[in-house]
Protein backbone atom coordinates (compact mmCIF):
# COMPACT_ATOMS: atom_id res chain seq x y z
CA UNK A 1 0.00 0.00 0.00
CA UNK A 2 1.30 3.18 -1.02
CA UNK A 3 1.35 6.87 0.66
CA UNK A 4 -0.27 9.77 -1.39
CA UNK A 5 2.58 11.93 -0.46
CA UNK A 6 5.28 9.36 -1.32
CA UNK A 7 3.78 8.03 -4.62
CA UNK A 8 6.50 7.28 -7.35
CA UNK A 9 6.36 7.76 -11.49
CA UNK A 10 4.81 4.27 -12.40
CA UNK A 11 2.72 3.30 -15.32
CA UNK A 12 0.42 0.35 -14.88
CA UNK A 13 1.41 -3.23 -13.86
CA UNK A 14 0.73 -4.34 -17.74
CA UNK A 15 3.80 -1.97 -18.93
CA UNK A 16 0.98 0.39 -20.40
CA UNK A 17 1.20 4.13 -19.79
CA UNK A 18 -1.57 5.26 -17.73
CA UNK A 19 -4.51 6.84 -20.21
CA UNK A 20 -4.16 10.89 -19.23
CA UNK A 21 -4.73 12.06 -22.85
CA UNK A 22 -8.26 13.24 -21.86
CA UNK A 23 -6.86 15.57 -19.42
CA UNK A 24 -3.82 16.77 -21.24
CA UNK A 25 -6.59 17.65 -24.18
CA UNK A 26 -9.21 19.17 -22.60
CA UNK A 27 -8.48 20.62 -19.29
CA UNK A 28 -6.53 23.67 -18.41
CA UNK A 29 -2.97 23.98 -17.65
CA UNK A 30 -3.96 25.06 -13.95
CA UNK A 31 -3.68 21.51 -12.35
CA UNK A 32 -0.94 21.44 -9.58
CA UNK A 33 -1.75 18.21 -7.61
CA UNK A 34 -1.99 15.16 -10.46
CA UNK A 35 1.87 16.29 -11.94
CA UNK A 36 3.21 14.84 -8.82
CA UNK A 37 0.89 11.72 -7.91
CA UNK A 38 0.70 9.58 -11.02
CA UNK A 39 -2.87 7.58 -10.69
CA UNK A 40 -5.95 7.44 -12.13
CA UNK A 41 -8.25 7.19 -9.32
CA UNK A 42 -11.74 5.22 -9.72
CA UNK A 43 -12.44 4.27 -6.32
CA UNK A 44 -12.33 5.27 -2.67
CA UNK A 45 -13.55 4.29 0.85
CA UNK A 46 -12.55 5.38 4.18
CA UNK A 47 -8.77 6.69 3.88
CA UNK A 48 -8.15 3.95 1.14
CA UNK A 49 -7.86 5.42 -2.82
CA UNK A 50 -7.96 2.74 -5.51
CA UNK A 51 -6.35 3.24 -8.80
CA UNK A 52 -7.51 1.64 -12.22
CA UNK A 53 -4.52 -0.51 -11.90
CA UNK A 54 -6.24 -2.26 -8.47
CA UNK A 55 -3.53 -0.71 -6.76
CA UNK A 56 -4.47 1.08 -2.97
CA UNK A 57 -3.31 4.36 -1.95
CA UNK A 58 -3.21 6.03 2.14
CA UNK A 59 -5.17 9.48 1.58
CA UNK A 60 -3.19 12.15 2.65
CA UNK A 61 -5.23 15.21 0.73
CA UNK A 62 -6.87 15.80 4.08
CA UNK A 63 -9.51 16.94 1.55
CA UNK A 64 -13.11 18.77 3.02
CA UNK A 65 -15.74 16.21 2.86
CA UNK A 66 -13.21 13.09 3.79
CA UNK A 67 -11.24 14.02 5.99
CA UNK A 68 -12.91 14.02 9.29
CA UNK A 69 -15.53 10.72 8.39
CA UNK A 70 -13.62 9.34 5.17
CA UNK A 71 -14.64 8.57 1.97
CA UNK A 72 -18.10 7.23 1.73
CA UNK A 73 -19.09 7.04 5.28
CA UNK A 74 -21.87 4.85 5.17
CA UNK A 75 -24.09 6.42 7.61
CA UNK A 76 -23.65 9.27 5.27
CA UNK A 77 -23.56 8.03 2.36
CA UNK A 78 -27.41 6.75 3.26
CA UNK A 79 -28.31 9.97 4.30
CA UNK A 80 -27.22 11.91 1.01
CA UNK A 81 -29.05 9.21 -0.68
CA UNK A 82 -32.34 9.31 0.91
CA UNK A 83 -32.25 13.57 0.84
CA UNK A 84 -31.28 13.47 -2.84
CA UNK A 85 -34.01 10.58 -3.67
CA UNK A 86 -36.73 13.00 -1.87
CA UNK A 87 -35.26 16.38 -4.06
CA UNK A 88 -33.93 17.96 -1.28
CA UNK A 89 -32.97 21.79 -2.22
CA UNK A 90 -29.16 21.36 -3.32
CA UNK A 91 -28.03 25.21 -4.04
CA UNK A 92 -30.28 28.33 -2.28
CA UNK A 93 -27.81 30.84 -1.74
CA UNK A 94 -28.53 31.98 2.06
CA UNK A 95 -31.93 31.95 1.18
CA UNK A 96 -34.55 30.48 3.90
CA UNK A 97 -34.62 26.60 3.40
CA UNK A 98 -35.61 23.84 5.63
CA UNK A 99 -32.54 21.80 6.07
CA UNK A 100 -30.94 24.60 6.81
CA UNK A 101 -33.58 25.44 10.00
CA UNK A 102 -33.49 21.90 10.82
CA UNK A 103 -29.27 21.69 10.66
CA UNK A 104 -29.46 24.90 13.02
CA UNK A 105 -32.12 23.97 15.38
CA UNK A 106 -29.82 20.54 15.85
CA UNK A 107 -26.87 22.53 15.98
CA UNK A 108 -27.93 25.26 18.94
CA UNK A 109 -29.26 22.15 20.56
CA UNK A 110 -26.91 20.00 20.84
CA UNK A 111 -23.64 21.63 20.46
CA UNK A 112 -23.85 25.12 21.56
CA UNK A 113 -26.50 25.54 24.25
CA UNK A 114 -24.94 22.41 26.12
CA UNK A 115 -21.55 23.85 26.55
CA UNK A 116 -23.04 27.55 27.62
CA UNK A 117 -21.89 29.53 24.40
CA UNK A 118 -23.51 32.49 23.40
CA UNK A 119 -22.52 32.02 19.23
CA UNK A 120 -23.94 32.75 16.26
CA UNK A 121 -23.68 30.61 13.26
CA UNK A 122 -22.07 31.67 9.70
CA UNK A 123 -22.30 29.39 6.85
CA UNK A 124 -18.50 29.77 5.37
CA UNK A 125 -17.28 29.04 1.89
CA UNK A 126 -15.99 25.18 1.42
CA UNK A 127 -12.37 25.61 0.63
CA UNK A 128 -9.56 26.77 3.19
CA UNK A 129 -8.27 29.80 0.99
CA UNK A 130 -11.81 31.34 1.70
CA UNK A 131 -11.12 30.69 5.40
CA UNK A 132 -7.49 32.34 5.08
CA UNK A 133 -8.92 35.72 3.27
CA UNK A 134 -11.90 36.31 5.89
CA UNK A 135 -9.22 35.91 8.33
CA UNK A 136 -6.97 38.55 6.65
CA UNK A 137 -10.29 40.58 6.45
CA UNK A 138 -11.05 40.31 10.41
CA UNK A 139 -7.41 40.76 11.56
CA UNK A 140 -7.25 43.85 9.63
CA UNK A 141 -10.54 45.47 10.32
CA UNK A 142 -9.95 44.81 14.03
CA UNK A 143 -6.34 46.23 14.16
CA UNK A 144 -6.95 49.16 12.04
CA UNK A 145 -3.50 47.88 10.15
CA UNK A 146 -2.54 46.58 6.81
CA UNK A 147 0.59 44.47 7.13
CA UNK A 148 0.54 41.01 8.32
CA UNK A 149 3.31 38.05 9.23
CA UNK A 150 3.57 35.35 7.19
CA UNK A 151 5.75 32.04 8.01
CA UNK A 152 8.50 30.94 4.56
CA UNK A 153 7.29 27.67 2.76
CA UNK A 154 3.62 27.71 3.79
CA UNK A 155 1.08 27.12 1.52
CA UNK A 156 -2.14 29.33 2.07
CA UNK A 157 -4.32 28.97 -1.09
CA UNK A 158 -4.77 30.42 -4.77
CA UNK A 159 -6.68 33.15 -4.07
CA UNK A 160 -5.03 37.28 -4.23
CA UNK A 161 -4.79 37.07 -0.20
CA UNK A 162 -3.86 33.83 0.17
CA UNK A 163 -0.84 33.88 -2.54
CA UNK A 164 0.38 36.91 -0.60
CA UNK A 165 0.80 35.02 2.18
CA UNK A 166 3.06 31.98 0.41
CA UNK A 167 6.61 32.71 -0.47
CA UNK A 168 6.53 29.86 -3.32
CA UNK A 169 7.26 31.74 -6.64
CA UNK A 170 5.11 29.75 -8.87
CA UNK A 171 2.57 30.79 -7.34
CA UNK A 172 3.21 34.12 -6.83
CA UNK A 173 3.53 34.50 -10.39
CA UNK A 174 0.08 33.52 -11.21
CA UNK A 175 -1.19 36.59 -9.23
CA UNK A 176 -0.56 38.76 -12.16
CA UNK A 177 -0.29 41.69 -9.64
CA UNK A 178 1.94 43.05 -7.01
CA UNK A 179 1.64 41.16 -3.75
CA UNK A 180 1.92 43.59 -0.38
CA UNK A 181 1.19 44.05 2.94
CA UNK A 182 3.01 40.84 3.91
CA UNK A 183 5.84 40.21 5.84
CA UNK A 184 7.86 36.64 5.41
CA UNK A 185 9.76 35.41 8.22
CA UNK A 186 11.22 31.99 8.78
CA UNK A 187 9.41 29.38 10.82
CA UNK A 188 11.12 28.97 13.86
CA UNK A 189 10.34 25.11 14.44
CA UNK A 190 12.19 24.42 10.80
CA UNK A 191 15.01 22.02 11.25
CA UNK A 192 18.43 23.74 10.02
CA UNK A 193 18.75 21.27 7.13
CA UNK A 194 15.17 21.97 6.00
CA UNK A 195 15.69 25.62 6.30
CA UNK A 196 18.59 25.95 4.37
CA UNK A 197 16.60 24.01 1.88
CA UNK A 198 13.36 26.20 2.15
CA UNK A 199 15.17 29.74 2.65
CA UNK A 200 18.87 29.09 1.07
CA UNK A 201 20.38 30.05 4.16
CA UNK A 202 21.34 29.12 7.34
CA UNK A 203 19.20 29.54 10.66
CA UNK A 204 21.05 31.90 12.77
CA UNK A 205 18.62 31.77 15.54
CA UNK A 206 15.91 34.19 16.07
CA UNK A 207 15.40 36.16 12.80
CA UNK A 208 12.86 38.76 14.07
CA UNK A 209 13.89 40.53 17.26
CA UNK A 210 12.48 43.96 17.00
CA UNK A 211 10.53 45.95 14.05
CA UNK A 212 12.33 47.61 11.77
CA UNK A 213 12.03 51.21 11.71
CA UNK A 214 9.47 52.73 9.25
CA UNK A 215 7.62 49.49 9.07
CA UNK A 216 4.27 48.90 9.51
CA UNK A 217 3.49 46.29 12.57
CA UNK A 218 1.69 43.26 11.61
């Protein structure tokens, strides 16, 4: 059984290259992830990923929808079936529906009101760059400043914000504008091996003392 994050360059156990002309054709150059894990993936369950070859795959994505229950919960799975089988409303905006009064009713029930919170409930976008810009948003509103910190070789998302944030240049260069307001220091957990691999440099201890004069705080 294989990792996701330590998958090799393979073809299929027949000798045969593995059929990607579809994808080369017809989809976009923007595709980051499937250069670097070479599998055609047809089947999944739990934290198991199945090729077309037959061959099984530990998933590392740590994708929304998997990670916390896996792939294909069952319990799940039944329930998705049964609301899709009655035509349960699958795209409303934040208009009024009634899964969504039933999901908060449930919710305030049994989650907040038991552990004395006094919260209110925003339904958030489903990826983690949209997470990463309303955080820029709210840190920047509520300190009346511009400039944030940023840690070297973290990835944040594709998004303007979120590619601010990341110090890797492909990236960067997809922005297609100037990227400011962001301050990159090193890590300071990064092994000295790793950082001279990330930064180019060596770690000479504690690389942000003070603030610089003229700059703006984070």
């Amino acid at each position: 059984m294989r990792s996701l994050n330590h998958a090799s360059v393979h073809g299929r156990k027949d000798g045969k290259p593995m059929n990607t002309k579809t994808f080369e054709t017809y989809e976009s150059e923007v595709r980051s992830y499937c250069r670097n894990f070479p599998a055609v993936f047809t089947t999944a369950k739990g934290s198991i990923l199945c090729d077309e070859d037959g061959r099984q795959y530990i998933d590392f994505f740590c994708g929304a929808g998997a990670l916390n229950y896996g792939h294909n919960n069952p319990y799940i799975k039944r329930r998705l079936i049964d609301y899709l089988e009655q035509d349960g409303v699958l795209h409303a905006m934040d208009m009024y529906t009634a899964p969504k009064r039933e999901f908060i009713d449930y919710f305030e029930n049994e989650i907040i009101r038991p552990r004395g919170l006094d919260y209110k409930i925003q339904f958030v976008g489903p990826t983690g760059t949209n997470a990463v810009e309303a955080a820029l948003k709210l840190a920047r509103k509520v300190k009346k400043r511009t400039n944030v910190f940023a840690l070297m070789g973290a990835f944040h998302g594709m998004t303007l914000g979120s590619i601010a944030l990341t110090t890797d240049a492909d990236s960067r260069a997809g922005a297609g504008v100037p990227l400011c307001n962001v301050t990159h220091i090193p890590a300071p957990y990064v092994p000295r091996a790793r950082h001279r691999r990330l930064y180019g440099a060596p770690d000479h201890g504690r690389p942000l003392r003070r603030r610089k004069a003229g700059g703006d705080r984070p």
